[in-house]
C-alpha atoms as a PDB file:
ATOM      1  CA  UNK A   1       0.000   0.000   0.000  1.00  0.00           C
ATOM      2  CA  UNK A   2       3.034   2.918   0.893  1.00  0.00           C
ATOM      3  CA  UNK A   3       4.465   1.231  -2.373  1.00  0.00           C
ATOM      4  CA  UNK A   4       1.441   2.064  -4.641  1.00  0.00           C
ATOM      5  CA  UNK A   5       0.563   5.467  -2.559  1.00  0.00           C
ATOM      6  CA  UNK A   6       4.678   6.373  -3.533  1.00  0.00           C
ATOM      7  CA  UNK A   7       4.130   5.951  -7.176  1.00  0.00           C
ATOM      8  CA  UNK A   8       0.548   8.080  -7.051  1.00  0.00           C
ATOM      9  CA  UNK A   9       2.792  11.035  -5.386  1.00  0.00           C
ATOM     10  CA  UNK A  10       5.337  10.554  -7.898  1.00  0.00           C
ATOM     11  CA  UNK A  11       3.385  10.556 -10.942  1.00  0.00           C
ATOM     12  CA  UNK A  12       0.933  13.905  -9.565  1.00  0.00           C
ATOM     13  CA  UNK A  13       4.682  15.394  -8.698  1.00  0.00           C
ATOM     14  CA  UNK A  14       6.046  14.944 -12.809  1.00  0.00           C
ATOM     15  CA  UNK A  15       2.689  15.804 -14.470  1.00  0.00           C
ATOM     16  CA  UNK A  16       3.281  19.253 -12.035  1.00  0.00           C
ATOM     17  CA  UNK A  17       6.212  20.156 -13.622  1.00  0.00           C
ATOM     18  CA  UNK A  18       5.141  18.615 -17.282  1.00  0.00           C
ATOM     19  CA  UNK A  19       1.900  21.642 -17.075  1.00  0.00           C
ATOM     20  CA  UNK A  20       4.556  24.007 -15.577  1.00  0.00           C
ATOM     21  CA  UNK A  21       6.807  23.524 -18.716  1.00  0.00           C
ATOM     22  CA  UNK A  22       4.129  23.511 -20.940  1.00  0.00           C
ATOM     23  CA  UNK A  23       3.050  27.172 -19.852  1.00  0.00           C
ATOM     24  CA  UNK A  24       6.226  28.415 -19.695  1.00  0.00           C
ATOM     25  CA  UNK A  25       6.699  27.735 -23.786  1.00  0.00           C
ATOM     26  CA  UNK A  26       3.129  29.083 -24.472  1.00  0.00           C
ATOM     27  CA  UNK A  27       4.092  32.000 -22.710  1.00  0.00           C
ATOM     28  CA  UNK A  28       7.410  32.460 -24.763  1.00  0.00           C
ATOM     29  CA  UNK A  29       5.316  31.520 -28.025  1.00  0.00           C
ATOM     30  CA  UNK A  30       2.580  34.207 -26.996  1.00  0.00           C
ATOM     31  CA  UNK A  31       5.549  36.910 -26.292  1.00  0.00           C
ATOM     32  CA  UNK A  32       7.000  36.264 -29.655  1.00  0.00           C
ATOM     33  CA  UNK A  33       4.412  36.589 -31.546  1.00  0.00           C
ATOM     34  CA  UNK A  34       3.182  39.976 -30.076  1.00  0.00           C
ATOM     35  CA  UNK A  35       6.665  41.581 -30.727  1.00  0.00           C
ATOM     36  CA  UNK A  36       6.686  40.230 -34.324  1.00  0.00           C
ATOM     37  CA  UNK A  37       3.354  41.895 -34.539  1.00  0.00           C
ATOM     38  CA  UNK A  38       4.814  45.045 -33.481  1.00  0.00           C
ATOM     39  CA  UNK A  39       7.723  45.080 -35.494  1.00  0.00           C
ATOM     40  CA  UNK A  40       5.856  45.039 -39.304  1.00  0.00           C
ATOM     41  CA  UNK A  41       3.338  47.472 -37.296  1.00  0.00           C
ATOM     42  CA  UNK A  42       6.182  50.071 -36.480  1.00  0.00           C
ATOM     43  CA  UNK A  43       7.763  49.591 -40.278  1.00  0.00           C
ATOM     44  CA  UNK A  44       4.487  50.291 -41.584  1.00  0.00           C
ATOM     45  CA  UNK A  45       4.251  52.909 -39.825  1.00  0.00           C
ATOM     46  CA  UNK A  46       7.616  54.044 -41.049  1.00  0.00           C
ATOM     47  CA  UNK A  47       6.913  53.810 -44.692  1.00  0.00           C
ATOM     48  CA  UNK A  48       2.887  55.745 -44.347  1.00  0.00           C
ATOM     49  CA  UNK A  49       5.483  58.835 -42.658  1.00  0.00           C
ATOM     50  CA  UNK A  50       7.900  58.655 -45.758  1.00  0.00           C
ATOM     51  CA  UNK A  51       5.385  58.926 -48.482  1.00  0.00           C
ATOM     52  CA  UNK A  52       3.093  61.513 -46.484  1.00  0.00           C
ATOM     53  CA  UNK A  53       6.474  63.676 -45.612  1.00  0.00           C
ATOM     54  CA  UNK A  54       7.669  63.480 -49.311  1.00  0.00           C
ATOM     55  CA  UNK A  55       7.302  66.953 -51.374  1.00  0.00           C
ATOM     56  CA  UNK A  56       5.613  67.186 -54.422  1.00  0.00           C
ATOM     57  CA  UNK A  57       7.980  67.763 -57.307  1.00  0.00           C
ATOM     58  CA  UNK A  58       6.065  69.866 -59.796  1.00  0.00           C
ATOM     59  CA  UNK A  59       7.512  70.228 -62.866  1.00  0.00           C
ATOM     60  CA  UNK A  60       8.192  73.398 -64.294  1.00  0.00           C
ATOM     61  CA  UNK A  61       7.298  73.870 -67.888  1.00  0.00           C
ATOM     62  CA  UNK A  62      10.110  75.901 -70.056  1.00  0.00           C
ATOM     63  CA  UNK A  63       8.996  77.621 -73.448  1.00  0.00           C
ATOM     64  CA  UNK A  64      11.299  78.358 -75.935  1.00  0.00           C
ATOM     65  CA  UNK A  65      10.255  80.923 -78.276  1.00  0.00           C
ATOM     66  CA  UNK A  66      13.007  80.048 -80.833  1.00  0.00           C
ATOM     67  CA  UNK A  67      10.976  77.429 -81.683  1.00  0.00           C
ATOM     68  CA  UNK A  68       8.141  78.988 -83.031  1.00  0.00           C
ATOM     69  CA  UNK A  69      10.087  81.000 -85.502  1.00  0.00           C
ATOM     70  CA  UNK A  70      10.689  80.388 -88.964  1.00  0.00           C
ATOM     71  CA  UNK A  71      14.373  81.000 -89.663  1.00  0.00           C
ATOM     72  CA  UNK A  72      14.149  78.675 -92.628  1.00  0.00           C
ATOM     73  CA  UNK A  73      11.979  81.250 -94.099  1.00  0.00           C
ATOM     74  CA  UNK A  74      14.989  83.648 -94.778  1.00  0.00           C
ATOM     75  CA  UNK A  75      17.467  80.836 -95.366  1.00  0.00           C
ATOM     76  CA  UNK A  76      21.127  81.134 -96.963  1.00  0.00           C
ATOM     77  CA  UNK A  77      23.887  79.221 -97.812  1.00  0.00           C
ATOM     78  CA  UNK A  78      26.611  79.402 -94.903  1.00  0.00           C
ATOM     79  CA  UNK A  79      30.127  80.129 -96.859  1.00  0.00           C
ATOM     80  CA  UNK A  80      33.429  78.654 -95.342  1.00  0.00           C
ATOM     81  CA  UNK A  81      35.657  81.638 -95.656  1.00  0.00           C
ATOM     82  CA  UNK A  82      39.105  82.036 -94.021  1.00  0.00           C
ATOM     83  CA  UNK A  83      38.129  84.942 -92.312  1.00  0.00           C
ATOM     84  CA  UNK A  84      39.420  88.580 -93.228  1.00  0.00           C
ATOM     85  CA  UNK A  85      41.359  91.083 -90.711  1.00  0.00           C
ATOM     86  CA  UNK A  86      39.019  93.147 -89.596  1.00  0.00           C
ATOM     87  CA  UNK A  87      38.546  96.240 -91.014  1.00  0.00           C
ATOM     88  CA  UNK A  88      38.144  98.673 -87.867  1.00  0.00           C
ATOM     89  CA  UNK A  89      37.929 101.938 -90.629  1.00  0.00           C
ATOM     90  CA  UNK A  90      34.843 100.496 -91.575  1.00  0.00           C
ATOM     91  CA  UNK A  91      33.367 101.787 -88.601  1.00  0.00           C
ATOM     92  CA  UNK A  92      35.353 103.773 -86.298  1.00  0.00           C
ATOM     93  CA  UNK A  93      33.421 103.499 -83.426  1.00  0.00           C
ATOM     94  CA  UNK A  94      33.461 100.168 -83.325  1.00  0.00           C
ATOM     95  CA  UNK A  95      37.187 100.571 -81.757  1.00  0.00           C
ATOM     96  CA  UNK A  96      35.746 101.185 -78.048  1.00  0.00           C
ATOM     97  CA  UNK A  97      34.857  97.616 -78.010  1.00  0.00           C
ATOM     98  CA  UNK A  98      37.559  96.428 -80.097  1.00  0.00           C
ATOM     99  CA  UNK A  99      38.565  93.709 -77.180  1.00  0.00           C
ATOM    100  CA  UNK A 100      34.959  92.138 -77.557  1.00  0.00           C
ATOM    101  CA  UNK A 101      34.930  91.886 -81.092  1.00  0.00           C
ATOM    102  CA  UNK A 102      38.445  90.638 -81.483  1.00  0.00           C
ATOM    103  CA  UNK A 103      37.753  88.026 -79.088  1.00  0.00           C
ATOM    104  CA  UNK A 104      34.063  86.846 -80.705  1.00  0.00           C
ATOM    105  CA  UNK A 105      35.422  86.790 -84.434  1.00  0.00           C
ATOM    106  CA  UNK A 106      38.875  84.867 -83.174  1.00  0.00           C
ATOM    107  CA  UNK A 107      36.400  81.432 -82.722  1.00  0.00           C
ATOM    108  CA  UNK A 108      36.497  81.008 -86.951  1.00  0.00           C
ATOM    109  CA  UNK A 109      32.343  80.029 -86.455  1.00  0.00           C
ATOM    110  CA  UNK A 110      29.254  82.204 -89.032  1.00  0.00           C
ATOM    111  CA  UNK A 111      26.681  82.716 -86.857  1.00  0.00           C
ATOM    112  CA  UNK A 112      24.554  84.656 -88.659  1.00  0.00           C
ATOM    113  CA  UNK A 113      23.428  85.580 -92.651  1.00  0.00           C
ATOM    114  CA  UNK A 114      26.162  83.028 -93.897  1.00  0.00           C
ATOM    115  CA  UNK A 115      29.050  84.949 -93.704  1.00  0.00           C
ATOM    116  CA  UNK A 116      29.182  87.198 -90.036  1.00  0.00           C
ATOM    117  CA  UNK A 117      30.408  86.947 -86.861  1.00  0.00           C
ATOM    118  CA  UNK A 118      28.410  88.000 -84.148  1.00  0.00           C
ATOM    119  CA  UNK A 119      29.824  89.697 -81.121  1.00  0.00           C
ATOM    120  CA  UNK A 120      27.163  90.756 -78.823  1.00  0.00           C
ATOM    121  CA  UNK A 121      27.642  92.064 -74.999  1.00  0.00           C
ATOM    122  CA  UNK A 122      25.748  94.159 -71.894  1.00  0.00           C
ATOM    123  CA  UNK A 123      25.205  97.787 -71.989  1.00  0.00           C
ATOM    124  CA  UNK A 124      23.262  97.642 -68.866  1.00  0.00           C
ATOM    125  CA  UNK A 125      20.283  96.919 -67.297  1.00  0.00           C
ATOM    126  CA  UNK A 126      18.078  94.649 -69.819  1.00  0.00           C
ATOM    127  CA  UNK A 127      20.208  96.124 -72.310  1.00  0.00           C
ATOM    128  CA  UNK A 128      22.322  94.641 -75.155  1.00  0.00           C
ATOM    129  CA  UNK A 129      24.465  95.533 -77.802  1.00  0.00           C
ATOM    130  CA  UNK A 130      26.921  94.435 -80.215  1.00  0.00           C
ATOM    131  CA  UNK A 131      28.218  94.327 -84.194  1.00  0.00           C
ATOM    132  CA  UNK A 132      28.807  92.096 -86.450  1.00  0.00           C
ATOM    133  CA  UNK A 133      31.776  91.226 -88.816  1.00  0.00           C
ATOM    134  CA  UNK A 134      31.797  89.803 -92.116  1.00  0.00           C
ATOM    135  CA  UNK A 135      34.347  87.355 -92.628  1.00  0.00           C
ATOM    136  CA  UNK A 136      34.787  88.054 -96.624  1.00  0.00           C
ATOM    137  CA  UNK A 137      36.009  91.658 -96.039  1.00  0.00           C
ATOM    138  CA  UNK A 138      36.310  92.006 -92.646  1.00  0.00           C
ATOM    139  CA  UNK A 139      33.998  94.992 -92.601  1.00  0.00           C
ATOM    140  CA  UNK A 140      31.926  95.967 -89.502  1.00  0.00           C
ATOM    141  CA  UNK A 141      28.083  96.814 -89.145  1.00  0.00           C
ATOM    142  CA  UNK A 142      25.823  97.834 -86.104  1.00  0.00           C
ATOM    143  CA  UNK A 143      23.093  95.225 -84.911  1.00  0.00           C
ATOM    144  CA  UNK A 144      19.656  96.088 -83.872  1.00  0.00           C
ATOM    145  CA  UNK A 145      20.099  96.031 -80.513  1.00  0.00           C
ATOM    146  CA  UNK A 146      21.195  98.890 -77.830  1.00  0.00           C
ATOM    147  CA  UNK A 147      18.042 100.549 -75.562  1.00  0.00           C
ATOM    148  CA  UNK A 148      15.843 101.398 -78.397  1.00  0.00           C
ATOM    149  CA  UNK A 149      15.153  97.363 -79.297  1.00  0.00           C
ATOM    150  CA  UNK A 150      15.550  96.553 -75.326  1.00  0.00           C
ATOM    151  CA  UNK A 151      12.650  95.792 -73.079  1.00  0.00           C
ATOM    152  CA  UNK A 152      12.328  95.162 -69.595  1.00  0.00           C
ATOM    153  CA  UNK A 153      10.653  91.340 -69.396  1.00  0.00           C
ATOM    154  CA  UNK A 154      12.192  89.695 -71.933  1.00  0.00           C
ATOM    155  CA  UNK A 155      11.834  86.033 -72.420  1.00  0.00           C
ATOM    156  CA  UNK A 156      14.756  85.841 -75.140  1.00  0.00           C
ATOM    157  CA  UNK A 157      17.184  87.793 -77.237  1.00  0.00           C
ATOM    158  CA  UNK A 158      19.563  88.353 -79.990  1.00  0.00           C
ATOM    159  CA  UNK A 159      18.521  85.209 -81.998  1.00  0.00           C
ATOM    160  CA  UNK A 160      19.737  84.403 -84.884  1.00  0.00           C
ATOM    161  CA  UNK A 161      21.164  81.304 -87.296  1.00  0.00           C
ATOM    162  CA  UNK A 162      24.402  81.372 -89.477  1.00  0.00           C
ATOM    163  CA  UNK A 163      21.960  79.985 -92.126  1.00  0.00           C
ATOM    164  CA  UNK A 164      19.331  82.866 -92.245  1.00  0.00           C
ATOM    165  CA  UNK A 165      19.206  86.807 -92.832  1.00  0.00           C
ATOM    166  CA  UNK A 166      16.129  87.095 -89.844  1.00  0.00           C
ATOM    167  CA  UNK A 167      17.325  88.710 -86.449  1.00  0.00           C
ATOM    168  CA  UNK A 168      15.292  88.823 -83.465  1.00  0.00           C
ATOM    169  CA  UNK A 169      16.492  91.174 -81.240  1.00  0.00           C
ATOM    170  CA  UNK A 170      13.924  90.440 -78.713  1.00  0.00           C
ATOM    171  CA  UNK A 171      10.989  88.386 -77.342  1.00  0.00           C
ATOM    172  CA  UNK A 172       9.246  90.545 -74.989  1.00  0.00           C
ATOM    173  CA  UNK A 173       6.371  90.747 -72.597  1.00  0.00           C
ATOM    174  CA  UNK A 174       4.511  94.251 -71.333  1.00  0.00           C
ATOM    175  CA  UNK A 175       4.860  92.666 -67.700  1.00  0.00           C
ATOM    176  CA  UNK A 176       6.111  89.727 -65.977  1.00  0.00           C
ATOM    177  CA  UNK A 177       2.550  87.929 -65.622  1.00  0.00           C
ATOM    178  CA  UNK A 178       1.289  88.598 -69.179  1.00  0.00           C
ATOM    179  CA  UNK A 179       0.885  85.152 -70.912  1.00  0.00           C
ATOM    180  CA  UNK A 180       1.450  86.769 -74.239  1.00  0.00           C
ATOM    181  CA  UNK A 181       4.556  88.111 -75.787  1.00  0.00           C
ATOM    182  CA  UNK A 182       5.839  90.701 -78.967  1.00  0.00           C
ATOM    183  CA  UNK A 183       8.815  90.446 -81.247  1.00  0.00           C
ATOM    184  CA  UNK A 184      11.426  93.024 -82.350  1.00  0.00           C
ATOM    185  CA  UNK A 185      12.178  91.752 -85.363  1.00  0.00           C
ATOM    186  CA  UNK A 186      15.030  92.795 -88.514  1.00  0.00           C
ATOM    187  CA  UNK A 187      15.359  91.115 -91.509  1.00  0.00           C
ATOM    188  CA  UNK A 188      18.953  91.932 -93.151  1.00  0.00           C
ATOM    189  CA  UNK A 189      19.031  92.696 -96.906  1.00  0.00           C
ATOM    190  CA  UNK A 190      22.592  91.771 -98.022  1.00  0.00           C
ATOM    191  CA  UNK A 191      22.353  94.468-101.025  1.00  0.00           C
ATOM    192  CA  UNK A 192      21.933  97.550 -99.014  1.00  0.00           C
ATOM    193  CA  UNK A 193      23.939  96.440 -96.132  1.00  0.00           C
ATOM    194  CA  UNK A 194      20.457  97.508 -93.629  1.00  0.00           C
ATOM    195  CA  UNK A 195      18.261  95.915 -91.355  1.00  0.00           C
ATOM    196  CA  UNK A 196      14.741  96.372 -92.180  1.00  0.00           C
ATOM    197  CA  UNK A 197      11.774  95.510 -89.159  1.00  0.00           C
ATOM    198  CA  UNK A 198       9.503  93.338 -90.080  1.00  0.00           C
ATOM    199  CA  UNK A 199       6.113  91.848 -88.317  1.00  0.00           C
ATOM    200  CA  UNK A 200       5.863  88.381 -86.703  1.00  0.00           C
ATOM    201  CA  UNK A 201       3.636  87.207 -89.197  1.00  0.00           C
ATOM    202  CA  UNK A 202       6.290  87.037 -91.540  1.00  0.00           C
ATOM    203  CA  UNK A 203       8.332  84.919 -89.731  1.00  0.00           C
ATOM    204  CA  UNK A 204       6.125  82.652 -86.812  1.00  0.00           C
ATOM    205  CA  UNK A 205       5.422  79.167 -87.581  1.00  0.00           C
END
């Protein structure tokens, strides 16, 4: 009887411990699982505040008036000349810039009317100026530029293509929220050595 009263004790004593285990490892399970919970919950978290926090990148849109105008219209053949000294008697005046003009006509490129050299430079506030050279005889002749073909929002100026005789001095707006814009426009006649002003209809696409 002790002998079978022993073994009863013994057996309620190990199933104890067995539950006490048992709970021990749920427990741990239960823990686990929580802080795996909380983990993805705190990187979700993360990523939500990175996308809210991100600016918006707005694109700004750039126009380029060049492209609307027609210098094909007044098109010429571009001559490769070795270019001529310049002649500085052909206009005088054109000495008190004679640093500027040597430098621009020095880089052996037409950039306007097939055969000139374009030297163009500030003469102050929204204000340009410059000549241009002609590589055949090395003669000098005024652009249409300086304060009279200046304007005070101006979205682009002194354009012009070695292949064509049209010169824009100027792509302007009457203020800086206006939506629309006006040209001051030359068209060079190669016979009388002048710039004549012409409208933008004759030369927008």
């Amino acid at each position: 009887m002790k002998n079978i009263t022993k073994y009863i004790i013994t057996i309620l004593i190990t199933t104890s411990y067995a539950c006490i285990d048992t709970n021990k490892k749920s427990a741990q399970l239960a823990d686990t699982s929580i802080s795996d919970t909380v983990s993805v919950a705190k990187i979700d978290t993360s990523i939500v505040d990175t996308v809210a926090k991100t600016p918006e990148v707005k694109e700004e849109i750039q126009i380029t008036y060049a492209d609307s105008i027609d210098f094909n219209r007044y098109y010429t053949d571009v001559q490769k000349l070795a270019h001529a000294p310049i002649d500085w008697t052909s206009y005088p005046e054109a000495k008190d810039f004679k640093t500027r003009i040597t430098e621009a006509y020095k880089t052996d490129e037409v950039d306007f009317a097939g055969h000139y050299v374009l030297s163009i430079f500030g003469c102050g506030a929204s204000c340009i100026m410059g000549f241009m050279v002609d590589v055949r005889d090395g003669k000098i002749y005024d652009l249409p530029l300086g304060e009279e073909n200046s304007c005070l929002f101006a979205e682009d100026r002194a354009l012009a293509k070695a292949s064509s005789k049209l010169f824009i001095a100027g792509v302007c707006k009457e203020n800086s929220d206006s939506t629309k814009v006006y040209y001051k426009a030359y068209l060079w006649n190669e016979d009388t050595k002048e710039f004549a002003e012409i409208e933008a209809t004759a030369f927008l696409k």
